[in-house]
C-alpha atoms as a PDB file:
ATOM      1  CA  UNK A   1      89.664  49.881  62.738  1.00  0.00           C
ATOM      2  CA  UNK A   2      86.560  51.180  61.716  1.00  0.00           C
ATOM      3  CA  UNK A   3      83.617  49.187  60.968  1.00  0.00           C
ATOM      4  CA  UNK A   4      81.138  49.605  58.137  1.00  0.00           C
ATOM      5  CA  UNK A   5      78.004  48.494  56.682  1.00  0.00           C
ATOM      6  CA  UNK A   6      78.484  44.761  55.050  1.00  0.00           C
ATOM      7  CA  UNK A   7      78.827  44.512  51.332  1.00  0.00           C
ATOM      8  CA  UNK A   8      75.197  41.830  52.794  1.00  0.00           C
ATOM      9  CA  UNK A   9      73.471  45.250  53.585  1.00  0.00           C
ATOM     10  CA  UNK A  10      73.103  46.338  49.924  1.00  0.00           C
ATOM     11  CA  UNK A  11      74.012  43.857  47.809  1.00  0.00           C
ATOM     12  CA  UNK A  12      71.368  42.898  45.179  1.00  0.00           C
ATOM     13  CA  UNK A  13      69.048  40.005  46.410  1.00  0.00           C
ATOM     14  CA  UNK A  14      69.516  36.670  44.228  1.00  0.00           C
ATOM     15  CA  UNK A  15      66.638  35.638  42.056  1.00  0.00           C
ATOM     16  CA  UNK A  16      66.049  32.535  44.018  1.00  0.00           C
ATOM     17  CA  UNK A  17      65.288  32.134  47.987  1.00  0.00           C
ATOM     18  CA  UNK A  18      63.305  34.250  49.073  1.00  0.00           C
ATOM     19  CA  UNK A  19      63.145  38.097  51.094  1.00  0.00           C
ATOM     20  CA  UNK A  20      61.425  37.939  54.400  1.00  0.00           C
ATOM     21  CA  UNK A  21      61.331  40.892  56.944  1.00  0.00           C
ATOM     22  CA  UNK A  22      60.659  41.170  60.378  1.00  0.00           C
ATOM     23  CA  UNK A  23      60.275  44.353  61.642  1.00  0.00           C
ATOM     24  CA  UNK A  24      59.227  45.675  65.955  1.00  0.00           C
ATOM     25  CA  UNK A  25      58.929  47.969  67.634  1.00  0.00           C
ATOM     26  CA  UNK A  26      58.526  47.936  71.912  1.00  0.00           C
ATOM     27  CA  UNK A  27      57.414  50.313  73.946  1.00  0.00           C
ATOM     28  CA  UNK A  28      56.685  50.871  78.030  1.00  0.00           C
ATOM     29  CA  UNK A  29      53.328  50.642  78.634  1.00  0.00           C
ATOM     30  CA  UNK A  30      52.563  51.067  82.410  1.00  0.00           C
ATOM     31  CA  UNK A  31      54.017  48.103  83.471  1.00  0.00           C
ATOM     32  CA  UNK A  32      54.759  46.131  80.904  1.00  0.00           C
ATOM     33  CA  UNK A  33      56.405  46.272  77.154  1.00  0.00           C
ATOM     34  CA  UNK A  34      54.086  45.652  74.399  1.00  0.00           C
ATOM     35  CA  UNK A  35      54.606  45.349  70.713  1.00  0.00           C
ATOM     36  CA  UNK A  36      53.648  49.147  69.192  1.00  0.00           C
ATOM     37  CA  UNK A  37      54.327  48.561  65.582  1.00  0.00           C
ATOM     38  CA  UNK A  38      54.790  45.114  64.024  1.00  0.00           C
ATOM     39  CA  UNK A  39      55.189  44.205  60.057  1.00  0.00           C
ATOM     40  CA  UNK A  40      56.651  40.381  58.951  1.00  0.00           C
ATOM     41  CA  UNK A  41      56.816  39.116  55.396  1.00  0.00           C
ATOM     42  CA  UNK A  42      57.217  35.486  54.159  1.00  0.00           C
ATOM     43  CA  UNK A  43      59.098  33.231  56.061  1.00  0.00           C
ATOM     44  CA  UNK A  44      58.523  34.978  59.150  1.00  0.00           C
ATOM     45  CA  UNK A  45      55.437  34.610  61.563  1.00  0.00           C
ATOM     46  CA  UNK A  46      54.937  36.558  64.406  1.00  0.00           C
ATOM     47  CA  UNK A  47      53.549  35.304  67.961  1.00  0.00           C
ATOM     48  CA  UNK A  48      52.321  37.867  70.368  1.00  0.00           C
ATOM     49  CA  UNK A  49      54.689  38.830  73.659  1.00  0.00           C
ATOM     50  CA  UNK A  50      54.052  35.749  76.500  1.00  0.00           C
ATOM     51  CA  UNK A  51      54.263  37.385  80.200  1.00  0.00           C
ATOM     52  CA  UNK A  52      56.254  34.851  81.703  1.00  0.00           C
ATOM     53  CA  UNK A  53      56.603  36.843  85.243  1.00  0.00           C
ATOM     54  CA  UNK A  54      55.958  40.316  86.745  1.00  0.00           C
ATOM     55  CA  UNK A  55      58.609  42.368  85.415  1.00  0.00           C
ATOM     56  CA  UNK A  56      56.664  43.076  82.492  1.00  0.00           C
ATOM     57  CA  UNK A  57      59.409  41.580  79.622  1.00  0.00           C
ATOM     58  CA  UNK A  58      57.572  40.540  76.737  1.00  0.00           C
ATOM     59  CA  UNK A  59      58.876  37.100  75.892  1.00  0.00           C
ATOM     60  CA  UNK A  60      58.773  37.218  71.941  1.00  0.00           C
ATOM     61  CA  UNK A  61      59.641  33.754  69.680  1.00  0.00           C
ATOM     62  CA  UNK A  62      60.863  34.565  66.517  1.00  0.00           C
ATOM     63  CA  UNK A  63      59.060  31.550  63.748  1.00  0.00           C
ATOM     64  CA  UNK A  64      59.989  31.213  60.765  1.00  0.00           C
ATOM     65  CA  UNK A  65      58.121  28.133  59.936  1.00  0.00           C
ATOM     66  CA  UNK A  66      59.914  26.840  56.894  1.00  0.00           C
ATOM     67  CA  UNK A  67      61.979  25.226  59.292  1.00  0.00           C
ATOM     68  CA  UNK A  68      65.532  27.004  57.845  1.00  0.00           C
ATOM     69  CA  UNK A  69      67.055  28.889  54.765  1.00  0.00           C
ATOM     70  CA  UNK A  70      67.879  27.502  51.586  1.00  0.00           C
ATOM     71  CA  UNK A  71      70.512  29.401  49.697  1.00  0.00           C
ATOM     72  CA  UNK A  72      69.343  32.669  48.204  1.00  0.00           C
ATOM     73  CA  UNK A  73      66.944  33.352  51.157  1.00  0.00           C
ATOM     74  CA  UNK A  74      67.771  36.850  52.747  1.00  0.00           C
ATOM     75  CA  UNK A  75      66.360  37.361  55.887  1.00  0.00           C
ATOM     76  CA  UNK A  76      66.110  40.011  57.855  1.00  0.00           C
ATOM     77  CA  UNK A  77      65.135  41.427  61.407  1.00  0.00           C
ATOM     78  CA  UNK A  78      64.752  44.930  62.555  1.00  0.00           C
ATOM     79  CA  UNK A  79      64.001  46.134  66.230  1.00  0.00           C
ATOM     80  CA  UNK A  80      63.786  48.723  68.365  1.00  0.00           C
ATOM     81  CA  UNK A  81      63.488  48.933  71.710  1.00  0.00           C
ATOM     82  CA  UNK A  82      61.682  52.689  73.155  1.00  0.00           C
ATOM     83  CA  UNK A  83      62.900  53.648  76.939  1.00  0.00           C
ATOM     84  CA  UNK A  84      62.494  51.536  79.729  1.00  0.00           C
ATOM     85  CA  UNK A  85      61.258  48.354  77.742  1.00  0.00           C
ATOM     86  CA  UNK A  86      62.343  45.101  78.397  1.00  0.00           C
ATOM     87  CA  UNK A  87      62.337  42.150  75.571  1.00  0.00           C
ATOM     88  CA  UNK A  88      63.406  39.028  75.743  1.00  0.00           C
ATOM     89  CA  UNK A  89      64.200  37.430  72.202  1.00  0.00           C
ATOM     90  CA  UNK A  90      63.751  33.578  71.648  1.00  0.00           C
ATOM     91  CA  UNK A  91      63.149  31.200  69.077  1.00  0.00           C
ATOM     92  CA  UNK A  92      61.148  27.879  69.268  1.00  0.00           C
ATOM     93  CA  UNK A  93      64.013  25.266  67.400  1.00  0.00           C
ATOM     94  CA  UNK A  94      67.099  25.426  65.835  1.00  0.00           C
ATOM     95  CA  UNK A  95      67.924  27.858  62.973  1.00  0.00           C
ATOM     96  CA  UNK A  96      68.435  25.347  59.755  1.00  0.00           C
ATOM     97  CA  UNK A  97      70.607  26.155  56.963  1.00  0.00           C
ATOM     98  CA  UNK A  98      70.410  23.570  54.324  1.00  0.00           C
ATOM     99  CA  UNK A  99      72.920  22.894  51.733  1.00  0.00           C
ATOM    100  CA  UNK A 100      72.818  24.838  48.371  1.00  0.00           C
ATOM    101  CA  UNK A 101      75.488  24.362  45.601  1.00  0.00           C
ATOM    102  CA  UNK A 102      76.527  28.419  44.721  1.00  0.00           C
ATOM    103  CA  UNK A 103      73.802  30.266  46.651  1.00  0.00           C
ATOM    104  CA  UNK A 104      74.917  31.805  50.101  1.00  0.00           C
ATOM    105  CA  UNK A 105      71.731  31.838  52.478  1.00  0.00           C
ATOM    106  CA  UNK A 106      71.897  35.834  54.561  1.00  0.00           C
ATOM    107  CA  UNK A 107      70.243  36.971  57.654  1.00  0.00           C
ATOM    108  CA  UNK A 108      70.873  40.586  58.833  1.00  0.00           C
ATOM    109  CA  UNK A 109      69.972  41.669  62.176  1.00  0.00           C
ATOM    110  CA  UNK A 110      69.725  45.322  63.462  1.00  0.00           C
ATOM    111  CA  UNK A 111      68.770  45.865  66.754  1.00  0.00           C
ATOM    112  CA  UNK A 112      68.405  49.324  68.101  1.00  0.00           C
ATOM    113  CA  UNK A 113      67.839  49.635  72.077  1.00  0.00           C
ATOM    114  CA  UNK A 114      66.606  53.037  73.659  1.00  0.00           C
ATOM    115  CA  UNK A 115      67.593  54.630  76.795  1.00  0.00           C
ATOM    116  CA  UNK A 116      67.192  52.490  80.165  1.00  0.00           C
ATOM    117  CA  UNK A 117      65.853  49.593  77.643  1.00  0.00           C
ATOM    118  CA  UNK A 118      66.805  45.410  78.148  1.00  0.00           C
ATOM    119  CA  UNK A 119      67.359  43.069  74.968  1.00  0.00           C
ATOM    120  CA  UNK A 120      68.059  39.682  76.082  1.00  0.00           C
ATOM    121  CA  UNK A 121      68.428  37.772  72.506  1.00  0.00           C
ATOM    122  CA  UNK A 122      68.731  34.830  73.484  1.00  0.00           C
ATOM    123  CA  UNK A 123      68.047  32.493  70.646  1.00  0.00           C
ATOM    124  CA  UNK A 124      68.177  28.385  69.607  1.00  0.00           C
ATOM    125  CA  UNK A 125      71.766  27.454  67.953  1.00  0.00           C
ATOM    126  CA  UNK A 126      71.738  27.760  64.044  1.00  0.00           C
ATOM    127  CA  UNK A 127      72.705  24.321  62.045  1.00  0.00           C
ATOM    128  CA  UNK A 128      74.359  24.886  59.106  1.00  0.00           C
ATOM    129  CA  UNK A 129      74.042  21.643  57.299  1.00  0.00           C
ATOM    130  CA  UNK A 130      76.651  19.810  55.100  1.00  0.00           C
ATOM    131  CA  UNK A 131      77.731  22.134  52.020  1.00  0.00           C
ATOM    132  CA  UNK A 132      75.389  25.293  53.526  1.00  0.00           C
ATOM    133  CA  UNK A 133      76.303  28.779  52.498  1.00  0.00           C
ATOM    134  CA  UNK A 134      75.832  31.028  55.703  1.00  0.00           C
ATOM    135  CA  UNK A 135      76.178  34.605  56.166  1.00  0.00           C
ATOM    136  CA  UNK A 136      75.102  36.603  59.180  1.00  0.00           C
ATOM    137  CA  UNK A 137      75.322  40.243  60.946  1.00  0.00           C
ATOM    138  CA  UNK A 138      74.362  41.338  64.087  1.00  0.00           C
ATOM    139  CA  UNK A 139      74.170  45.046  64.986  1.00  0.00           C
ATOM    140  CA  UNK A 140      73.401  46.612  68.373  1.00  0.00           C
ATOM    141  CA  UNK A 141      72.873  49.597  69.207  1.00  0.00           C
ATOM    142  CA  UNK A 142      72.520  50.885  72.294  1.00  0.00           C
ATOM    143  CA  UNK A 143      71.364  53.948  73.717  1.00  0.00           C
ATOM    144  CA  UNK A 144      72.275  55.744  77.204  1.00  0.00           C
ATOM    145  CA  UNK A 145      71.048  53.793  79.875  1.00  0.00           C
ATOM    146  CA  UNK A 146      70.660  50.938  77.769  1.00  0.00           C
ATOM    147  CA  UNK A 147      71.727  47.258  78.312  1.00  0.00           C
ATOM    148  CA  UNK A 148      72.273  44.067  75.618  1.00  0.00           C
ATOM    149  CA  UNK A 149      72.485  40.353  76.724  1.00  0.00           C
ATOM    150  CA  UNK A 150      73.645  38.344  73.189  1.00  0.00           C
ATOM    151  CA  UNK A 151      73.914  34.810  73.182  1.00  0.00           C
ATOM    152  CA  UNK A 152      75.289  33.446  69.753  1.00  0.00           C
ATOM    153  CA  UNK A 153      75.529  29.835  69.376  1.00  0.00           C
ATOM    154  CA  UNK A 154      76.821  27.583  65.894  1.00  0.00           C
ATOM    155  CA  UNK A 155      76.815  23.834  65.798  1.00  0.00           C
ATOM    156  CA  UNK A 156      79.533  21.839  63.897  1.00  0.00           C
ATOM    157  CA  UNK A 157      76.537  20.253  61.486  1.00  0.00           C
ATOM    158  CA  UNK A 158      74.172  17.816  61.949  1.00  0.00           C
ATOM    159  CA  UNK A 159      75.975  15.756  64.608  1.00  0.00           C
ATOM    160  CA  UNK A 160      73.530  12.542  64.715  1.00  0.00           C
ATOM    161  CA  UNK A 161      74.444  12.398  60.618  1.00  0.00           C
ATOM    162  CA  UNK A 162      78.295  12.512  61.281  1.00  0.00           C
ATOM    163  CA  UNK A 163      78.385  16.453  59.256  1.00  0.00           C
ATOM    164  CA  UNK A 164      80.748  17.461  61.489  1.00  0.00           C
ATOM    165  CA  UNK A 165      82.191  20.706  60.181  1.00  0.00           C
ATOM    166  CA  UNK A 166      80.955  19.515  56.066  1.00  0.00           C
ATOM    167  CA  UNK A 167      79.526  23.176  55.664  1.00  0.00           C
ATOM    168  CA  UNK A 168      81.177  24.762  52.492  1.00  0.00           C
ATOM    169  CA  UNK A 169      81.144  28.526  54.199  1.00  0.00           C
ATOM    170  CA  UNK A 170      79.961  30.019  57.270  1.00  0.00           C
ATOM    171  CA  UNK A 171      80.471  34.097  57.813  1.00  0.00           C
ATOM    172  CA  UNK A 172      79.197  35.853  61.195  1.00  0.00           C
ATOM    173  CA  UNK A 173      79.470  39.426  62.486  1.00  0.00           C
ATOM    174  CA  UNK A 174      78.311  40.830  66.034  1.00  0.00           C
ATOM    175  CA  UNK A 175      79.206  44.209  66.649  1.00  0.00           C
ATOM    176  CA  UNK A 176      77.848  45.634  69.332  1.00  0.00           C
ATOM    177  CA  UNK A 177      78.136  49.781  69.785  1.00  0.00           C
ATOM    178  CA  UNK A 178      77.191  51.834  72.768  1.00  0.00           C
ATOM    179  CA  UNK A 179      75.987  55.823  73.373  1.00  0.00           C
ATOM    180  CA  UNK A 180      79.080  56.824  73.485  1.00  0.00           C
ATOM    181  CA  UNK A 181      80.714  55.329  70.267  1.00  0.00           C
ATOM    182  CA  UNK A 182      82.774  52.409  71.353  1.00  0.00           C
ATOM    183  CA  UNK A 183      82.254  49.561  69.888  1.00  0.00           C
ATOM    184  CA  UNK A 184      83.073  45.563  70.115  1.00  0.00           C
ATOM    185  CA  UNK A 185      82.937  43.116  67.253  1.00  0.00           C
ATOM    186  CA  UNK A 186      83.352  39.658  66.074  1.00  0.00           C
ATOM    187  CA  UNK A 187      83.636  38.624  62.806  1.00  0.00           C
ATOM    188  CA  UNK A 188      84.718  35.406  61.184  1.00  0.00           C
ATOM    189  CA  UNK A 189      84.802  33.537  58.319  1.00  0.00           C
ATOM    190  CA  UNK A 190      85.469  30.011  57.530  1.00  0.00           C
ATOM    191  CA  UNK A 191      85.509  27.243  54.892  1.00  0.00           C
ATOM    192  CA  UNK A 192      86.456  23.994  56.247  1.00  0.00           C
ATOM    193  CA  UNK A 193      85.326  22.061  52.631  1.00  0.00           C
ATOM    194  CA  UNK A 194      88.661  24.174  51.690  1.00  0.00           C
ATOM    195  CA  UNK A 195      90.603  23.996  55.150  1.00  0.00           C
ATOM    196  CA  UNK A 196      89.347  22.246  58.181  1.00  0.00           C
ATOM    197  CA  UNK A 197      92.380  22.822  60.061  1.00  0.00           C
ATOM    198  CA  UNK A 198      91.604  26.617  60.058  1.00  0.00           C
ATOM    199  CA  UNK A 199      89.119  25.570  62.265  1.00  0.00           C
ATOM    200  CA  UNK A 200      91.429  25.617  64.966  1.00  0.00           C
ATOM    201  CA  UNK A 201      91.030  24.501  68.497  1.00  0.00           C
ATOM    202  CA  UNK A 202      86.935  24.778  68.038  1.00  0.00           C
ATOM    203  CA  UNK A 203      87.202  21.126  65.317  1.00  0.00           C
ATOM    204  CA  UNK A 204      87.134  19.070  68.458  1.00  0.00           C
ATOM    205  CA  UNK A 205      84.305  20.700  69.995  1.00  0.00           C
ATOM    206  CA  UNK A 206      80.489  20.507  68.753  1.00  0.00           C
ATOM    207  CA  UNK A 207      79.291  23.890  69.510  1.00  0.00           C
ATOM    208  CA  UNK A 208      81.126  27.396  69.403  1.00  0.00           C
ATOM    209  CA  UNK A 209      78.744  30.055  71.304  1.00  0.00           C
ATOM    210  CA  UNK A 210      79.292  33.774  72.244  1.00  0.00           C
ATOM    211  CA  UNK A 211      77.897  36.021  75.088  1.00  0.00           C
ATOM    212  CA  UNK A 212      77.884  39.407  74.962  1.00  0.00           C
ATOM    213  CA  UNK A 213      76.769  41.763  77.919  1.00  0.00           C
ATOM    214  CA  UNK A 214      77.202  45.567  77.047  1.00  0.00           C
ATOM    215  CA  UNK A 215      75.546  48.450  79.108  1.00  0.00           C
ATOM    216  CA  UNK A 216      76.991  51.490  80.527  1.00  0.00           C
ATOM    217  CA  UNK A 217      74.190  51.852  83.386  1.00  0.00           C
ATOM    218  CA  UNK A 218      76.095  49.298  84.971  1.00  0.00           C
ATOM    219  CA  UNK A 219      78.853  49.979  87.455  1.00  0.00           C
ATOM    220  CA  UNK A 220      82.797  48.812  86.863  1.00  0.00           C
ATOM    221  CA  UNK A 221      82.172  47.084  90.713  1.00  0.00           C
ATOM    222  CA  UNK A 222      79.061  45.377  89.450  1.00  0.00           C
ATOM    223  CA  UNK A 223      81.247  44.138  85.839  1.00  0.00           C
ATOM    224  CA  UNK A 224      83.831  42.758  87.998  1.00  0.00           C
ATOM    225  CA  UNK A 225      81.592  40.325  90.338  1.00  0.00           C
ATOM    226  CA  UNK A 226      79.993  39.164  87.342  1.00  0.00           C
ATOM    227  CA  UNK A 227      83.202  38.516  85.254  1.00  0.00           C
ATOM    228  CA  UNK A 228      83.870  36.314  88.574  1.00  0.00           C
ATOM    229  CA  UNK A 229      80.739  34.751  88.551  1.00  0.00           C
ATOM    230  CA  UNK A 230      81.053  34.135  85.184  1.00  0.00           C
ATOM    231  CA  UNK A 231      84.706  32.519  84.902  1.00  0.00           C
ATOM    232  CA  UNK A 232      83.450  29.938  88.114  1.00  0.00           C
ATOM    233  CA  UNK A 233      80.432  28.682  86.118  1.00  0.00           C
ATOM    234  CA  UNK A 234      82.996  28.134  82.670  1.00  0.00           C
ATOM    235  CA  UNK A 235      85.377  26.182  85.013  1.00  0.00           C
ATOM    236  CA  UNK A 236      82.457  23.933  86.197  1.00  0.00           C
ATOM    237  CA  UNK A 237      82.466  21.443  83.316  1.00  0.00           C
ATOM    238  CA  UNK A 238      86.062  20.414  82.312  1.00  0.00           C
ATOM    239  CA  UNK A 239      86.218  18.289  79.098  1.00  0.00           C
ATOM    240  CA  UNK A 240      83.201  19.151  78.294  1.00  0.00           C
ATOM    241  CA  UNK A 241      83.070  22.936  78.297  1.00  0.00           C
ATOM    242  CA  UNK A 242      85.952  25.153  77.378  1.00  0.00           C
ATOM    243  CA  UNK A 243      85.617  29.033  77.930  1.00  0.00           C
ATOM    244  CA  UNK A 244      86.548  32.343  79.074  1.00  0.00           C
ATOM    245  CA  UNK A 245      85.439  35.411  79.924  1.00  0.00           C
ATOM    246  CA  UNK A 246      86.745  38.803  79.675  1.00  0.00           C
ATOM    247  CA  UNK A 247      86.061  43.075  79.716  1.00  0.00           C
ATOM    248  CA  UNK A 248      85.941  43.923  76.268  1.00  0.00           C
ATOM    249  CA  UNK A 249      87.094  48.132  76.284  1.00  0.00           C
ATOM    250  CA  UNK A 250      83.618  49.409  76.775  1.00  0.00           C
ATOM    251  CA  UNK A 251      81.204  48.369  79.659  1.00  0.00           C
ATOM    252  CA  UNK A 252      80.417  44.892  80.033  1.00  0.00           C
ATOM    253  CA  UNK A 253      82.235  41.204  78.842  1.00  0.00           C
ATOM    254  CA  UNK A 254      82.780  39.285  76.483  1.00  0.00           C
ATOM    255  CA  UNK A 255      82.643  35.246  76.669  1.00  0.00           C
ATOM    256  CA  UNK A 256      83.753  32.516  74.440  1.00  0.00           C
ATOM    257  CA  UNK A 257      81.953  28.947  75.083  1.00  0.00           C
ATOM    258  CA  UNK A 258      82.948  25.654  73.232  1.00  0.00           C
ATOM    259  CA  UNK A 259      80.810  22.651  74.624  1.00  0.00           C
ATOM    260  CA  UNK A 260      80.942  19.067  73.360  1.00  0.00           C
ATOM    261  CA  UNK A 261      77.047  18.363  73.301  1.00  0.00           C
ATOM    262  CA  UNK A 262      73.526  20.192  73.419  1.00  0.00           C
ATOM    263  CA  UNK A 263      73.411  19.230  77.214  1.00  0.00           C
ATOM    264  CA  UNK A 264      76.625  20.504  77.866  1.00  0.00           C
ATOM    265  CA  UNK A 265      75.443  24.004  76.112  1.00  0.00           C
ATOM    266  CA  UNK A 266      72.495  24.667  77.130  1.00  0.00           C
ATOM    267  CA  UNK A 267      73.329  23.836  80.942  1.00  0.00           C
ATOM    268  CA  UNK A 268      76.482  26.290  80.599  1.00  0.00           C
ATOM    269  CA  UNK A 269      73.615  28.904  79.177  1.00  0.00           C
ATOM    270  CA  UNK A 270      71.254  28.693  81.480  1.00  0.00           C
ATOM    271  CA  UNK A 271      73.936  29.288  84.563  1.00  0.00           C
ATOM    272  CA  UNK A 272      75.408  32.126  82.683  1.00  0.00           C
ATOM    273  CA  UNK A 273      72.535  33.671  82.052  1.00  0.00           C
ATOM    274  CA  UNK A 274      70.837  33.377  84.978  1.00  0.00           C
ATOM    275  CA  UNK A 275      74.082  34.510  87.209  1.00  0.00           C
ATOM    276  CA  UNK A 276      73.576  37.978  84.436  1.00  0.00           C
ATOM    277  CA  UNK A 277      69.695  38.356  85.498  1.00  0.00           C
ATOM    278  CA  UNK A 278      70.752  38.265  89.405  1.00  0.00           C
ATOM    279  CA  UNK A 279      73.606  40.547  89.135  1.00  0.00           C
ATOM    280  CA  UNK A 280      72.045  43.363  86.582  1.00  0.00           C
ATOM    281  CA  UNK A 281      68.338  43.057  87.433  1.00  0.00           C
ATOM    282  CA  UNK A 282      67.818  40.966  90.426  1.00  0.00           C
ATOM    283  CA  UNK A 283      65.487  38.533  88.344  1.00  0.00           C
ATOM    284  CA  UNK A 284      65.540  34.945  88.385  1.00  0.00           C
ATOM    285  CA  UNK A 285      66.023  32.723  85.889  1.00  0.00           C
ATOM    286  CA  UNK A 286      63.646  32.695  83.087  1.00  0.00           C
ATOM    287  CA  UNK A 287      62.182  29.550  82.725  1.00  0.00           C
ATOM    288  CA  UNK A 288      61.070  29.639  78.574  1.00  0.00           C
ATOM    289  CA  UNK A 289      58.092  28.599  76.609  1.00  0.00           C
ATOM    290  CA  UNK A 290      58.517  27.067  73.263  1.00  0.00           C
ATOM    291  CA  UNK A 291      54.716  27.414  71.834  1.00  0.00           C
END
């Protein structure tokens, strides 16, 4: 089927929250990628690229010091990505969504990677609290040459408070689209306030993630060792991790993580996406900076 804009994308902005946009552009310089362009509106504040080795990837944290969205607040985050450059896409906490009673709280991401370019978006887990209103969309695009590394993770709620799956709506889209056209996407939508049980097999579980690695530079040899790779480190926590990992019908996988604590997430991260940065670039784990 085939996929359009979001009715988010143009529909008129409510008259409360508030309309913050991000906007970057990278580009190769020498040996490293710097930031060529840059403009950021209200919530969002903008750190300059850390260096954290010598492959030149500028490490960028994404702030939005509010400390979440409160229903009405459209957010939204462009980026491109010119040949060759190399960003890696963090954020410093948790994404907050705090409860609101009608508003729905939107962030839009587009994401536009040129040829021979890395993304690794790689950011904190978004919170929606009890009776939030979430909507979000995730578009890359990639360009010949080009390679994506998506990592997507929800909480159930605030899990210290007992808001275990309280939110009133949550709504998420990834679609990611290579040079040549094809395309794979995720989109859900649920309201546990109306039907937890359409939760499904994820109510037990604390933490629902994605990971996404699309690129057609890479070779179908290369996909299968790290589908492998991949499946062992899933298997390596049983009871508390649950996943899988598959070749979606374009170049690269697909995974599905549920994990029963932070731990348990962000140790079955790290290992997944380290075991991607040995197999596709032959770099070692990035060790992150929050400040």
């Amino acid at each position: 089927m085939a996929v359009s804009k979001k009715s988010s994308d143009t529909e008129s902005t409510s008259s409360v929250g508030r309309v913050g946009e991000l906007k970057l552009d990278y580009v190769r310089q020498d040996r490293k990628t710097i930031i060529a362009r840059s403009r950021c509106t209200s919530p969002w504040h903008l750190f300059p690229p850390i260096y954290l080795d010598d492959s030149g990837s500028a490490y960028t944290l994404l702030l939005n010091p509010s400390g979440g969205l409160v229903g009405g607040d459209r957010l939204s985050i462009e980026m491109t990505l010119g040949p060759d450059a190399h960003v890696l896409i963090s954020t410093p906490s948790a994404n907050r969504v705090y409860r609101s009673l009608s508003e729905v709280s939107v962030q839009v991401v587009d994401l536009a990677v040129g040829p021979g370019a890395i993304l690794e978006w790689v950011p904190e887990p978004t919170i929606p609290f009890a009776d939030s209103r979430f909507r979000q969309v995730i578009h890359v695009t990639l360009a010949p040459g080009a390679t994506v590394l998506l990592w997507d993770a929800i909480a159930s709620g605030r899990i210290a408070r007992g808001e275990r799956w309280a939110l009133t709506s949550l709504e998420n889209e990834i679609r990611v689209t290579t040079a040549s056209g094809a395309s794979v996407l995720e989109r859900y939508e649920l309201t546990p306030r109306e039907d937890l049980g359409q939760i499904g097999l994820a109510e037990a579980w604390d933490y629902v993630a994605s990971l996404y690695v699309v690129g057609d530079a890479v070779g179908v040899d290369t996909w299968r060792r790290l589908e492998g790779a991949l499946a062992t480190i899933l298997d390596e926590r049983p009871g508390r991790v649950l996943g899988s990992v598959s070749q979606p019908a374009l170049p690269g996988l697909a995974a599905k993580v549920l994990a029963l604590t932070a731990p348990d997430l962000n140790a079955t991260l790290a290992a997944l996406w380290g075991a991607v940065r040995t197999e596709l670039w032959s770099l070692p784990a990035a060790v992150l900076r929050r400040y």
